[in-house]
Protein backbone atom coordinates (compact mmCIF):
# COMPACT_ATOMS: atom_id res chain seq x y z
CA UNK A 1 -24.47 22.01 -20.01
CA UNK A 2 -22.79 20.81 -16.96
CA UNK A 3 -19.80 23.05 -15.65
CA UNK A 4 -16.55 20.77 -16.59
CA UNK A 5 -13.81 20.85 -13.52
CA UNK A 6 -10.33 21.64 -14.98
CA UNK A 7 -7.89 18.82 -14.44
CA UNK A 8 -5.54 18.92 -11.25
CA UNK A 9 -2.13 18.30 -11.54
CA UNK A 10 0.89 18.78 -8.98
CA UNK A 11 3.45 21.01 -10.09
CA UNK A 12 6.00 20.40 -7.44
CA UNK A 13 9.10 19.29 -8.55
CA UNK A 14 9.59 15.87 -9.23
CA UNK A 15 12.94 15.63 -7.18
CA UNK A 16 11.32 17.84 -4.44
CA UNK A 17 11.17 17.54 -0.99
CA UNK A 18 7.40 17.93 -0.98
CA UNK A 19 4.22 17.11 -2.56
CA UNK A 20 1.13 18.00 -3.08
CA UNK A 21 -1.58 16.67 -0.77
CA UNK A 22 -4.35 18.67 -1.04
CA UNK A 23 -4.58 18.17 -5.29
CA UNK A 24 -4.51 14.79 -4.79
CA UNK A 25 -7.12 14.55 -2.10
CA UNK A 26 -9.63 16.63 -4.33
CA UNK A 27 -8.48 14.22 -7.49
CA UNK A 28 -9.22 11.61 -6.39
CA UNK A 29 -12.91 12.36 -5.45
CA UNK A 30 -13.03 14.65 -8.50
CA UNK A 31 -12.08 12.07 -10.65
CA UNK A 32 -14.19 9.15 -9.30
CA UNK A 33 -16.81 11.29 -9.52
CA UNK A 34 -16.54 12.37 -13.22
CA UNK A 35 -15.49 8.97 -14.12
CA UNK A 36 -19.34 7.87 -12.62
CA UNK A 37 -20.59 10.44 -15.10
CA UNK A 38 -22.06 12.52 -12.10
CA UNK A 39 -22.12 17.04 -11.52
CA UNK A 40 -21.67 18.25 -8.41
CA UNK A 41 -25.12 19.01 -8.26
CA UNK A 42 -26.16 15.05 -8.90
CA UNK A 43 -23.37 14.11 -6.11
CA UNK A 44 -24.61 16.39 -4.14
CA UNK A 45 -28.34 14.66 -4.08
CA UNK A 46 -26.84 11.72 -4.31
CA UNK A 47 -25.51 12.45 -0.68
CA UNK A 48 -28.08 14.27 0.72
CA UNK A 49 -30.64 11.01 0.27
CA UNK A 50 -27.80 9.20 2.32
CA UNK A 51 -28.03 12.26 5.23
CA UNK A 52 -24.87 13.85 4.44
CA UNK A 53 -25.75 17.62 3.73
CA UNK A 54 -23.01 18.57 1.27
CA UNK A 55 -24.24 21.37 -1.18
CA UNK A 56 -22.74 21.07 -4.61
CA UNK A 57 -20.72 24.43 -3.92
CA UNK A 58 -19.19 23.23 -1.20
CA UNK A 59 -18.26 19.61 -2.83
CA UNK A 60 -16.94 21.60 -5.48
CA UNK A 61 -14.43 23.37 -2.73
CA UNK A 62 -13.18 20.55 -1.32
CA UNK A 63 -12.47 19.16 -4.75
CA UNK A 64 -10.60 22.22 -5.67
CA UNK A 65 -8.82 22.95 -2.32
CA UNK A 66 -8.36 19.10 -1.42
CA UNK A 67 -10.32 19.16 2.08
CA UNK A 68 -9.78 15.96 4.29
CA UNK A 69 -13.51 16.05 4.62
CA UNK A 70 -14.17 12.65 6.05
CA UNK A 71 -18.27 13.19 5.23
CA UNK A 72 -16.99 14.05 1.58
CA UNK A 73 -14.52 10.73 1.27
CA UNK A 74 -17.02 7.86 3.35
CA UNK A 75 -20.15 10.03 1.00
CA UNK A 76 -18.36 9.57 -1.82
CA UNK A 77 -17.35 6.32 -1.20
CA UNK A 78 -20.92 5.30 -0.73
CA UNK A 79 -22.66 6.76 -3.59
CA UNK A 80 -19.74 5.48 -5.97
CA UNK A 81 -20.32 1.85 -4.16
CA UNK A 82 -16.58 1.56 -2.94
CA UNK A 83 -15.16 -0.83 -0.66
CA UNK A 84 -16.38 0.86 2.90
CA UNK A 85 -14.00 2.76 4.23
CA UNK A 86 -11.36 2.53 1.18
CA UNK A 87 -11.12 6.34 0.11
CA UNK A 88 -10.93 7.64 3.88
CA UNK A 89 -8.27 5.08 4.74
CA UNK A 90 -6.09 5.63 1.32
CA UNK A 91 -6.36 9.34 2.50
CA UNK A 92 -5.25 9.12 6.51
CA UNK A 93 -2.47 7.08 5.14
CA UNK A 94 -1.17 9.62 2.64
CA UNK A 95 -1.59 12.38 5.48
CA UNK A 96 -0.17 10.39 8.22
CA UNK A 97 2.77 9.62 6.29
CA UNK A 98 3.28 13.61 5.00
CA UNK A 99 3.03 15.10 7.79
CA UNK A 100 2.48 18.65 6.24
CA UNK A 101 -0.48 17.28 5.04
CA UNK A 102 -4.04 18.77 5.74
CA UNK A 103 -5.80 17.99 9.02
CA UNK A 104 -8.83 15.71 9.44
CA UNK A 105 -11.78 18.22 8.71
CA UNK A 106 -14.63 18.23 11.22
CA UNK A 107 -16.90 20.87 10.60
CA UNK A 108 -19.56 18.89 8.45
CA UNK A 109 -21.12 14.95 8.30
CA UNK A 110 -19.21 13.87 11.54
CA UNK A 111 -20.64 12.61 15.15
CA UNK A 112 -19.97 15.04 18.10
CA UNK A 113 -19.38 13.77 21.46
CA UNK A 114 -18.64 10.09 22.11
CA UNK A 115 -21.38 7.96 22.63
CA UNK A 116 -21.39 4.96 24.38
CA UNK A 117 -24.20 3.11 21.40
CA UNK A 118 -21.35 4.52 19.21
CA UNK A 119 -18.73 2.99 20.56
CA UNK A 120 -20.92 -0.61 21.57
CA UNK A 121 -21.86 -0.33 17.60
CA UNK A 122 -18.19 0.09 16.75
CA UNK A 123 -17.39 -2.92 18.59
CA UNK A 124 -20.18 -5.19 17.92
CA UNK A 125 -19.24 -4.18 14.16
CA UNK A 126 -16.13 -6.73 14.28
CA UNK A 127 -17.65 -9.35 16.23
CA UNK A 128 -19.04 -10.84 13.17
CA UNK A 129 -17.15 -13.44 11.23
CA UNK A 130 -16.04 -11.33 8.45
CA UNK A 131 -15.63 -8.10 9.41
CA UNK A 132 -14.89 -5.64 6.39
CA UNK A 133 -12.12 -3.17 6.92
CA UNK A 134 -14.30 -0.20 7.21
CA UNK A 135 -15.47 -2.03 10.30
CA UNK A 136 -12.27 -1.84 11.53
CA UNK A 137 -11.60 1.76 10.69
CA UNK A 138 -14.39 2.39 13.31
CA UNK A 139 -13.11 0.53 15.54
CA UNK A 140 -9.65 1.95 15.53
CA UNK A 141 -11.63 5.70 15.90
CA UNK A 142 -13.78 4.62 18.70
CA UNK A 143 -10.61 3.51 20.29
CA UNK A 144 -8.84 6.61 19.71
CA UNK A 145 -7.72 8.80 22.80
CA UNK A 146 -10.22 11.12 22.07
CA UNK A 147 -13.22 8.73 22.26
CA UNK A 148 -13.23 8.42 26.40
CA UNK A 149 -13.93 4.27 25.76
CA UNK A 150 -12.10 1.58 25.37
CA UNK A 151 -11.39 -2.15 25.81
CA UNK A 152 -9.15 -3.53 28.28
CA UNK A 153 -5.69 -4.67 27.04
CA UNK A 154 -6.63 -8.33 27.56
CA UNK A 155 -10.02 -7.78 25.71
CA UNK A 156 -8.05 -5.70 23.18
CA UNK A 157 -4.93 -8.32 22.33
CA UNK A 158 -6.89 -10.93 20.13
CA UNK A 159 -8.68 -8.19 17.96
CA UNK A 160 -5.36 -7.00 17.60
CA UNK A 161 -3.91 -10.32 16.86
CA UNK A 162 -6.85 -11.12 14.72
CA UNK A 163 -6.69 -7.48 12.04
CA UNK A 164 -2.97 -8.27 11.92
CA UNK A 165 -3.68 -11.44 10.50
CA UNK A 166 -6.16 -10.04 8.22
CA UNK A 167 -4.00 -7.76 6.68
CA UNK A 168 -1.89 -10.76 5.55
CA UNK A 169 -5.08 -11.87 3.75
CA UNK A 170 -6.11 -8.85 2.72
CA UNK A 171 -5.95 -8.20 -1.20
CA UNK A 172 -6.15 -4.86 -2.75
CA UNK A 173 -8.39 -2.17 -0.90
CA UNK A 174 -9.35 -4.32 1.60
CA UNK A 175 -5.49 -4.01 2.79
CA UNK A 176 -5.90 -0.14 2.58
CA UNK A 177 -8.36 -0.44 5.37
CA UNK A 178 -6.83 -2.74 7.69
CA UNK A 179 -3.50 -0.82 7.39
CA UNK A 180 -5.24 2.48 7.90
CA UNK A 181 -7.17 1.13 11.04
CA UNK A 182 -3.72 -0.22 12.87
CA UNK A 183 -2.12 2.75 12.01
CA UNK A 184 -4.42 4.58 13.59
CA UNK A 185 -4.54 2.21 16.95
CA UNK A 186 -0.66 2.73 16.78
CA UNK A 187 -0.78 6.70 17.16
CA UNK A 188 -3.62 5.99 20.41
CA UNK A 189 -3.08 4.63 24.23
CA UNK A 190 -2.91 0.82 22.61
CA UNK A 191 0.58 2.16 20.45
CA UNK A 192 2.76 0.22 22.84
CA UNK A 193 0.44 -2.82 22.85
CA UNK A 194 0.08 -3.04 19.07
CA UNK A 195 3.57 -2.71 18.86
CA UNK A 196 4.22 -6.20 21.10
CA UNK A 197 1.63 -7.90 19.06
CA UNK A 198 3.09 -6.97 15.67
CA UNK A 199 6.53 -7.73 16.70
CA UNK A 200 5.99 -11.22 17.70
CA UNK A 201 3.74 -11.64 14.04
CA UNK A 202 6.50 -10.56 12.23
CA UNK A 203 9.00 -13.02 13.06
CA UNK A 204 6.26 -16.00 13.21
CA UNK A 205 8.02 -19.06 10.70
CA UNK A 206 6.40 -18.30 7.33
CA UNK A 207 4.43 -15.44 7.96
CA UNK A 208 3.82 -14.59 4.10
CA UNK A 209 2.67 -10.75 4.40
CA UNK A 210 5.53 -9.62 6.60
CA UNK A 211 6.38 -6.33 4.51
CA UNK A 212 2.35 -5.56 5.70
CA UNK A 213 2.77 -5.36 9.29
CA UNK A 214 5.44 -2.69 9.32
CA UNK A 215 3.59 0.36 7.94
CA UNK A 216 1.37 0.66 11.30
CA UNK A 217 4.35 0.64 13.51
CA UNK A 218 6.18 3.18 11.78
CA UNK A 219 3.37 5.78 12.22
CA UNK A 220 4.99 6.08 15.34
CA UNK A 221 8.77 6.53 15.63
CA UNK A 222 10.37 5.64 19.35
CA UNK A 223 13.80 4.87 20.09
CA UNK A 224 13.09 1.09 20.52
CA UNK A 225 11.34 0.63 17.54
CA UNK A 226 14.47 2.54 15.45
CA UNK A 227 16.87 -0.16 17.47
CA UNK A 228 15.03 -3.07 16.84
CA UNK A 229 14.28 -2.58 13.43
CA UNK A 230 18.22 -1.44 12.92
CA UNK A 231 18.64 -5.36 14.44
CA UNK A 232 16.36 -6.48 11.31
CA UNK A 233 18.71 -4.82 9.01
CA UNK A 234 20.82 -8.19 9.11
CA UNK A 235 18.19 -10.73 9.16
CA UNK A 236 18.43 -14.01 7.62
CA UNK A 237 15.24 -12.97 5.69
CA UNK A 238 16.04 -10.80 3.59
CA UNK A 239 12.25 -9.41 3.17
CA UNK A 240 12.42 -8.34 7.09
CA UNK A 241 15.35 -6.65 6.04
CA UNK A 242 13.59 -4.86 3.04
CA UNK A 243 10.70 -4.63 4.96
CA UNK A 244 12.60 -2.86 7.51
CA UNK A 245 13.92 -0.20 5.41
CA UNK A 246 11.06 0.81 4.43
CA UNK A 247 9.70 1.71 7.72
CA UNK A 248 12.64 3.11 8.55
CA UNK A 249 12.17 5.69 4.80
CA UNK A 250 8.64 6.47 7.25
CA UNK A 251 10.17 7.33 10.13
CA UNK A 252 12.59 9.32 8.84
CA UNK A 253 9.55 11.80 7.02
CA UNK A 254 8.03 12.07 9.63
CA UNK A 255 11.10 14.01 11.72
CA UNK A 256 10.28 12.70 15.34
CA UNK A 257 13.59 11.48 16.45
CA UNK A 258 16.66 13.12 16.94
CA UNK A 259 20.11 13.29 14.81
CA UNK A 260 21.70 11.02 17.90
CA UNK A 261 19.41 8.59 17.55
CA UNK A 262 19.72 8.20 13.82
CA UNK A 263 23.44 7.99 13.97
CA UNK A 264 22.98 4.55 15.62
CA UNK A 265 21.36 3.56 11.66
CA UNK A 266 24.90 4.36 10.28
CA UNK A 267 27.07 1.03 11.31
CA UNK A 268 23.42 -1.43 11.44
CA UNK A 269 23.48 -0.55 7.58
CA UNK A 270 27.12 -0.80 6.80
CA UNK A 271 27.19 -4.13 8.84
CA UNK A 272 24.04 -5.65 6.56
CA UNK A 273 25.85 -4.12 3.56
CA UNK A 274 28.46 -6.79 4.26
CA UNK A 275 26.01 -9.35 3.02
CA UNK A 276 26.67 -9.12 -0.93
CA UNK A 277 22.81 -10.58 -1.81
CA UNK A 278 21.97 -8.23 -4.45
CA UNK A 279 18.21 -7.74 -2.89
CA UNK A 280 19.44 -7.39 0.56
CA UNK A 281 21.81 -4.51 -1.34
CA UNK A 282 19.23 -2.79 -3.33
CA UNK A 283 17.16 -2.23 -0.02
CA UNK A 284 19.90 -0.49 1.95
CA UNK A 285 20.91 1.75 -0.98
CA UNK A 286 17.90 3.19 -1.18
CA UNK A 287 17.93 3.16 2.71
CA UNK A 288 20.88 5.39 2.47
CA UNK A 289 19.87 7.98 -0.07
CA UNK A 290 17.02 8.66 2.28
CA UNK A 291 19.35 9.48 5.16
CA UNK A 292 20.00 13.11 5.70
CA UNK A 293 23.21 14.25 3.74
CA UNK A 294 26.20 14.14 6.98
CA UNK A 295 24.04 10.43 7.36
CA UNK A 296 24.77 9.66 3.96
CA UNK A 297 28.13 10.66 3.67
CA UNK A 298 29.16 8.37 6.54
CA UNK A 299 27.46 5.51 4.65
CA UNK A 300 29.32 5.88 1.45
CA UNK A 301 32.48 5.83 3.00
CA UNK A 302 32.03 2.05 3.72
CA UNK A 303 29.28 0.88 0.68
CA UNK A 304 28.89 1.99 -3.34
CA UNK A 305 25.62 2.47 -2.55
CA UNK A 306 25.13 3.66 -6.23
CA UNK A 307 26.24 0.58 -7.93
CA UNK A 308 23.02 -1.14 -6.33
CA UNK A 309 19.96 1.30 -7.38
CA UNK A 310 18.49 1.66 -10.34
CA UNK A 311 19.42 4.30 -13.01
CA UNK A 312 17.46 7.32 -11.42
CA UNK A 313 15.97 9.36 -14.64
CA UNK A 314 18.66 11.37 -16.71
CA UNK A 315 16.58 14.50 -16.10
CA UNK A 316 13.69 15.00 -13.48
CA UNK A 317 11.68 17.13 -15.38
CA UNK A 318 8.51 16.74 -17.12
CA UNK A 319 10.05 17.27 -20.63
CA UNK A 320 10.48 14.80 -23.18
CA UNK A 321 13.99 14.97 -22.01
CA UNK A 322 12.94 12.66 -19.24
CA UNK A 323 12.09 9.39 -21.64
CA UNK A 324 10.62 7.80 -18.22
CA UNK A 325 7.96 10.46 -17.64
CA UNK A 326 7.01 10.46 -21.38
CA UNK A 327 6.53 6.79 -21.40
CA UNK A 328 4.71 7.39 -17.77
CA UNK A 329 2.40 10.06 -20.27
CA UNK A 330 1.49 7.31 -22.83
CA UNK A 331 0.00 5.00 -20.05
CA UNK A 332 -1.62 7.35 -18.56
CA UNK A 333 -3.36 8.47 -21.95
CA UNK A 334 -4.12 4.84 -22.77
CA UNK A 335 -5.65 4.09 -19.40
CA UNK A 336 -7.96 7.85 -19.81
CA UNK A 337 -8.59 6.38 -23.31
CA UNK A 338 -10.11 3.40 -21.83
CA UNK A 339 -12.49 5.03 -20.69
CA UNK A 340 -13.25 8.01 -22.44
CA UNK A 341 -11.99 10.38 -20.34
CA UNK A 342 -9.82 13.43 -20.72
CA UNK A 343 -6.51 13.37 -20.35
CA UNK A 344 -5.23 13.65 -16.32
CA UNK A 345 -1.92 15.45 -16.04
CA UNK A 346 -1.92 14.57 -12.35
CA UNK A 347 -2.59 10.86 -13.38
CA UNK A 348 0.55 10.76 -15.50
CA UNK A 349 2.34 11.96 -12.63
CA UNK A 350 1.59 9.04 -10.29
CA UNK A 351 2.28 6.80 -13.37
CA UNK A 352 5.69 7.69 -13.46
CA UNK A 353 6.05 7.73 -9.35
CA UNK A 354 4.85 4.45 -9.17
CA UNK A 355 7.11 3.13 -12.13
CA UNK A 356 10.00 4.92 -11.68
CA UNK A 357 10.41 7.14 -8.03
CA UNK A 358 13.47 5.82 -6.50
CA UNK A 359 12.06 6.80 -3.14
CA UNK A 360 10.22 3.93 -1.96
CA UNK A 361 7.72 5.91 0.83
CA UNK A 362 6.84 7.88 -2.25
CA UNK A 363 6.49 5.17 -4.35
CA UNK A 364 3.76 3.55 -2.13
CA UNK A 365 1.90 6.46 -1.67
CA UNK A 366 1.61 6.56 -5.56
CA UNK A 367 0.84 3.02 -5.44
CA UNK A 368 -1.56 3.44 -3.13
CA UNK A 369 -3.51 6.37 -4.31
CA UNK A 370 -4.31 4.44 -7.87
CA UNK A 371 -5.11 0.99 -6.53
CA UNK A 372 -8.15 3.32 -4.94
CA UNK A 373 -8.90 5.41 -7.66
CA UNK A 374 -11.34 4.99 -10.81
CA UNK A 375 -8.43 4.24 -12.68
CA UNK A 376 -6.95 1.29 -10.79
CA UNK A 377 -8.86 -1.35 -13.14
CA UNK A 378 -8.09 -0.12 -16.75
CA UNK A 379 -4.17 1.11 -15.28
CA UNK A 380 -3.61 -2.89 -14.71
CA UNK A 381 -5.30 -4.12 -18.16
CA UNK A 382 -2.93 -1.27 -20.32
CA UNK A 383 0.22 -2.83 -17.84
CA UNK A 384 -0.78 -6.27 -18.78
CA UNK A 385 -1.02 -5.17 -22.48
CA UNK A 386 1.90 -3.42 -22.49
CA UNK A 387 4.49 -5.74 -20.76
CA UNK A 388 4.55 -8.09 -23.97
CA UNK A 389 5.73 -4.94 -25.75
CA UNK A 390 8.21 -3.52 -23.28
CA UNK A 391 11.97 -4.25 -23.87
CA UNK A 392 13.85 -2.05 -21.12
CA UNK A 393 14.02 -4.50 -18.08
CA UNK A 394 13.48 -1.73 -15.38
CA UNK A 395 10.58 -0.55 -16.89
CA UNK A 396 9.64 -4.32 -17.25
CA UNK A 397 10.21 -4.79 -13.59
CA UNK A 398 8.69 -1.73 -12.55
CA UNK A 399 5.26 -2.60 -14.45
CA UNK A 400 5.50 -5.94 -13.40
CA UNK A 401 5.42 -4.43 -9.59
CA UNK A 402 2.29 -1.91 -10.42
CA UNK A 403 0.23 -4.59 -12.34
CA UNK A 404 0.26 -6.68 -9.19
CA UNK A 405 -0.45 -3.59 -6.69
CA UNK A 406 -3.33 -2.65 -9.30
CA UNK A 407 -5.26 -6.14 -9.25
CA UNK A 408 -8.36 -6.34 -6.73
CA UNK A 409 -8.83 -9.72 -6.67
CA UNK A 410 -11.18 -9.76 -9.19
CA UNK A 411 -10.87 -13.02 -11.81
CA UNK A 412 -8.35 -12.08 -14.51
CA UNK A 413 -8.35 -14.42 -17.06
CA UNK A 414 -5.85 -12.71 -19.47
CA UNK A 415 -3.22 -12.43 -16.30
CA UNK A 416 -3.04 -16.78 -17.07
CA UNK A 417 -1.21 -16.30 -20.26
CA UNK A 418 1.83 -15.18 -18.24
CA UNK A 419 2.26 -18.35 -17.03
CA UNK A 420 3.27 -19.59 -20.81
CA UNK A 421 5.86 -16.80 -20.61
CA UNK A 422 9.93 -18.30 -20.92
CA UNK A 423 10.75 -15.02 -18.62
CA UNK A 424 10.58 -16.23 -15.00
CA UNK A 425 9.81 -12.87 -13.68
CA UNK A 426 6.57 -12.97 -15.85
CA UNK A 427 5.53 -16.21 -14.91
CA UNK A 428 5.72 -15.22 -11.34
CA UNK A 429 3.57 -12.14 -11.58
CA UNK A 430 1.03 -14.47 -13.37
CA UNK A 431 1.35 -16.70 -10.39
CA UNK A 432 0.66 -13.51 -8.31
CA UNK A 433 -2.41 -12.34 -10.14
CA UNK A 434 -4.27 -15.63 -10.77
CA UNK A 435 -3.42 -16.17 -6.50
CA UNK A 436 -5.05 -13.19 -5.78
CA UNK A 437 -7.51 -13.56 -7.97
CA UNK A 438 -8.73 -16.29 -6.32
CA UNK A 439 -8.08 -18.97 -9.02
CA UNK A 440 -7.09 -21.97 -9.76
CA UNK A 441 -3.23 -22.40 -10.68
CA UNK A 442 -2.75 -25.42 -13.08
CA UNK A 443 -0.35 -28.60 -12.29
CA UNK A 444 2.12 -27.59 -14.33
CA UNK A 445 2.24 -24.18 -12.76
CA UNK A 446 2.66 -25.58 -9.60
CA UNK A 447 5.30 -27.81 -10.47
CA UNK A 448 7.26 -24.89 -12.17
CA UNK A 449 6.41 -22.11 -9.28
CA UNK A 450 8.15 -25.09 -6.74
CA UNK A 451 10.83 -25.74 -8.82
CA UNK A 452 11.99 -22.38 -9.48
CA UNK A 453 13.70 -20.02 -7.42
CA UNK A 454 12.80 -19.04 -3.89
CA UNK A 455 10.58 -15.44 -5.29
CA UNK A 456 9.01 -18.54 -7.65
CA UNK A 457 8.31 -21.11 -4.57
CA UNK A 458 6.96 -18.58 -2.08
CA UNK A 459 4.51 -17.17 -4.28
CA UNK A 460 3.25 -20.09 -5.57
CA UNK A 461 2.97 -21.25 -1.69
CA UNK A 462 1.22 -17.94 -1.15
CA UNK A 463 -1.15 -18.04 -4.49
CA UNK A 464 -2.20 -21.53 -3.36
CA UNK A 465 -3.08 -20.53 -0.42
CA UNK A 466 -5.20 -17.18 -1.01
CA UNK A 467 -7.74 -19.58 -3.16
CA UNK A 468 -7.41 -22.08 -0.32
CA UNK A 469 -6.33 -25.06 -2.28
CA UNK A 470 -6.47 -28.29 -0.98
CA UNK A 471 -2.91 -29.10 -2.69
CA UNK A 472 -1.60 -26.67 -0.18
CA UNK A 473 -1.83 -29.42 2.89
CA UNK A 474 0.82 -31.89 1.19
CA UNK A 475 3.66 -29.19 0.87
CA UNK A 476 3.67 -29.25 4.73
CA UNK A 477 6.00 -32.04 4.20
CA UNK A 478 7.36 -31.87 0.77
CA UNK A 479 10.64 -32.73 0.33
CA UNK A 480 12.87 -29.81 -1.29
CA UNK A 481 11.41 -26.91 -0.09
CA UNK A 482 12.52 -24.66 2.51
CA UNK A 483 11.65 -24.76 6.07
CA UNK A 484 10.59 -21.46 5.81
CA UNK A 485 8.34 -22.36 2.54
CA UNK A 486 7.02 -25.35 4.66
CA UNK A 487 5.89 -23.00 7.60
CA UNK A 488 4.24 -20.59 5.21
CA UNK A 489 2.47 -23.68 3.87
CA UNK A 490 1.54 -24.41 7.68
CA UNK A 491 0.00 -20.72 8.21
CA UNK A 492 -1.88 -20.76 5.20
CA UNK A 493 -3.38 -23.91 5.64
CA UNK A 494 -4.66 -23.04 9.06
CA UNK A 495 -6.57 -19.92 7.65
CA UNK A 496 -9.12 -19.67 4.85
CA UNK A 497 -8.06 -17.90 1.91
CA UNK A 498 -8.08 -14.50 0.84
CA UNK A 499 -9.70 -11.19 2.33
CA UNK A 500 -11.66 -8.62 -0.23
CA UNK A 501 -13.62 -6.64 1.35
């Protein structure tokens, strides 16, 4: 009988400064792997007919140890039939955000020196009319400052203008991709460039995928970006604000500005805390309690920053004295029951990070790491199941967020009976899924999405728009929606629906 890999877990505290990379690197192969019903020996062939000499002792290392093997995570991806590029992007995301995190690994499966077919490949790979975001990826690399090529910066500005558009399409992995490839222009000699281009995207009237384009610039921290997303802080839009904080939760991980320079956050957040709109709030408390603790002190002198977060967990263990992480453990057993798999301990654990972290960057990353694991489909069908059931509103909210993060754009016919729902909140997120889904929202849907509240009106601008619906054209000039709503309506109708791949 086949050798049966214990199940990984991270045992770092849940209120600790640090997590564990490496376990979740080697979970997530391990368990896509096990989930396809394949040994280590059957991967191993598996790869080997697809030139990647990996033997099964040495997958099962890197499974164990987490390597950032990027022949292990493109093989992987390959054999499994992933999205192209998806489990090596979800990975340099999680790294580049953790900075303790492994390093790239180049000793097996990767090219050596630069090549100038390599790089011509690399480029001709995104002059096609839909490139997929592991096209990208390669792009980004062979425009690293490592790869001795590269475009000029007038050649360079439209591709740039073009991904960042993209990633506003993009649904589900195919956003992994795109975000991973800008983030890893941002870090190169076209930082500063990028930088310009996504500025002047984010503030374009009704750009409906703002919140996208501000993970790449926060990979890396200067002065000017901490100032001029400080400004955002107080925007009219209150998702530029949220999106703002955010990157600035990034930046602060990632340690590469000074004390002095983050003193200059203090009176941009107190000033936006003047603003008493409760979302606006929300953001910049959990702003704050990211701040280092003299930071933080300085902040609460001026706003109850606790009044506007969430009730953290009474205890942060993983005991049953922590009712969030044992409702976190039932999901995760009903998704692993799904499919008849064994339990995941280390599943559970990004269950309850997603759901209930009060640290947004961390939050993400768990986010992130199911949407691209073999557990991202049945995760969203137990959330849909389960929000019917689910009484506490937090909770509600919190599953309402994951259930939308989880859905691949895939058809999801049983997502349509949240529309019937009396709760506004659930009739948006069935709004959200059938949009990204690709379908068709009904009359009445419309009618109720654009006569709701502004969440309800600019997602039912934005789910008409990702299935390219002709209805979209006449709310260019409807009467009662916002200017902003109308410009959103504008944007979409110039492009052509969603991105999945």
């Amino acid at each position: 009988m086949p050798k049966v890999s214990p199940a990984a877990d991270d045992r770092t505290p849940l209120a600790g400064s640090r997590i564990d990379i490496p376990v979740r690197i080697g979970w997530l192969l391990r368990t896509h792997r096990m989930v396809a019903g394949l040994s280590l020996r059957e991967m191993s062939l598996e790869l080997t007919e697809r030139g990647v000499g990996l033997s099964a002792s040495t997958l099962s290392r890197i499974e164990t140890e987490g390597h950032r093997s990027p022949a292990a995570l493109d093989g992987y991806a390959s054999v499994l039939g992933l999205p192209d590029g998806v489990l090596r992007g979800t990975i340099g995301l999680l790294c580049r955000t953790f900075r303790y995190a492994p390093p790239e690994s180049r000793e097996v499966g990767e090219p050596g020196r630069p090549s100038l077919e390599r790089f011509s490949a690399a480029c001709d790979g995104i002059d096609v009319e839909a490139p997929s975001g592991g096209a990208w990826m390669r792009f980004a690399r062979a425009h690293s400052h490592t790869s001795g090529f590269g475009l000029p910066v007038r050649l360079m500005e439209p591709h740039l203008v073009r991904i960042n558009a993209e990633l506003g399409l993009a649904v589900g992995t195919a956003m992994i991709t795109r975000h991973e490839a800008l983030s890893s222009l941002r870090i190169g000699p076209y930082g500063d460039l990028l930088e310009d281009v996504t500025r002047h995207e984010i503030l374009v009237p009704g750009h409906p995928a703002v919140d996208r384009l501000f993970g790449p610039l926060s990979d890396r921290p200067t002065p000017s970006l901490l100032h001029w997303l400080n400004d955002l802080l107080s925007h009219e839009r209150v998702e530029l604000c949220r999106s703002a904080t955010y990157a600035l939760q990034s930046m602060l991980l990632s340690g590469d500005l000074d004390a002095r320079e983050w003193a200059t956050l203090v009176p941009a957040l107190v000033e936006a805390w003047s603003d008493p709109d409760p979302g606006r709030r929300s953001a910049l408390a959990q702003l704050a309690t990211a701040l280092p603790p003299e930071l933080q002190r300085e902040v609460r002198r001026s706003c109850d920053v606790d009044a506007a977060l969430p009730a953290p967990p009474p205890d942060w263990s993983r005991s049953r004295r922590n009712r969030h992480y044992e409702r976190a453990r039932e999901l995760g057993r009903a998704v692993c029951a799904r499919l008849g798999h064994p339990e995941e301990p280390l599943l559970d654990r990004l269950v309850f990070e997603s759901l209930f972290e009060i640290r947004g960057v961390r939050m993400a990353h768990a986010l992130m790491l199911l949407r691209a694991s073999a557990f991202r489909d049945p995760f969203a069908e137990v959330l849909l199941n389960e929000l019917p059931r689910t009484r506490d509103e937090d909770s509600r909210t919190a599953m309402r967020r994951a259930l939308v993060s989880m859905h691949q754009g895939r058809p999801l016919p049983e997502g349509a009976g949240l529309l019937e729902s009396e709760d506004d909140a659930d009739f948006v997120t069935g709004v959200r899924l059938i949009g990204s889904g690709g379908g068709v929202l009904p009359d009445a849907a419309v009618e109720r999405g654009l006569g709701g509240d502004e969440e309800a009106r600019r997602h039912t601008v934005t789910a008409l728009g990702q299935a390219n619906d002709p209805r979209l054209r006449a709310l260019r000039e409807r009467a009662g929606l916002s200017r902003e709503l109308r410009d959103s309506a504008v944007w979409w109708s110039d492009r052509s629906g969603r991105i999945l791949i």
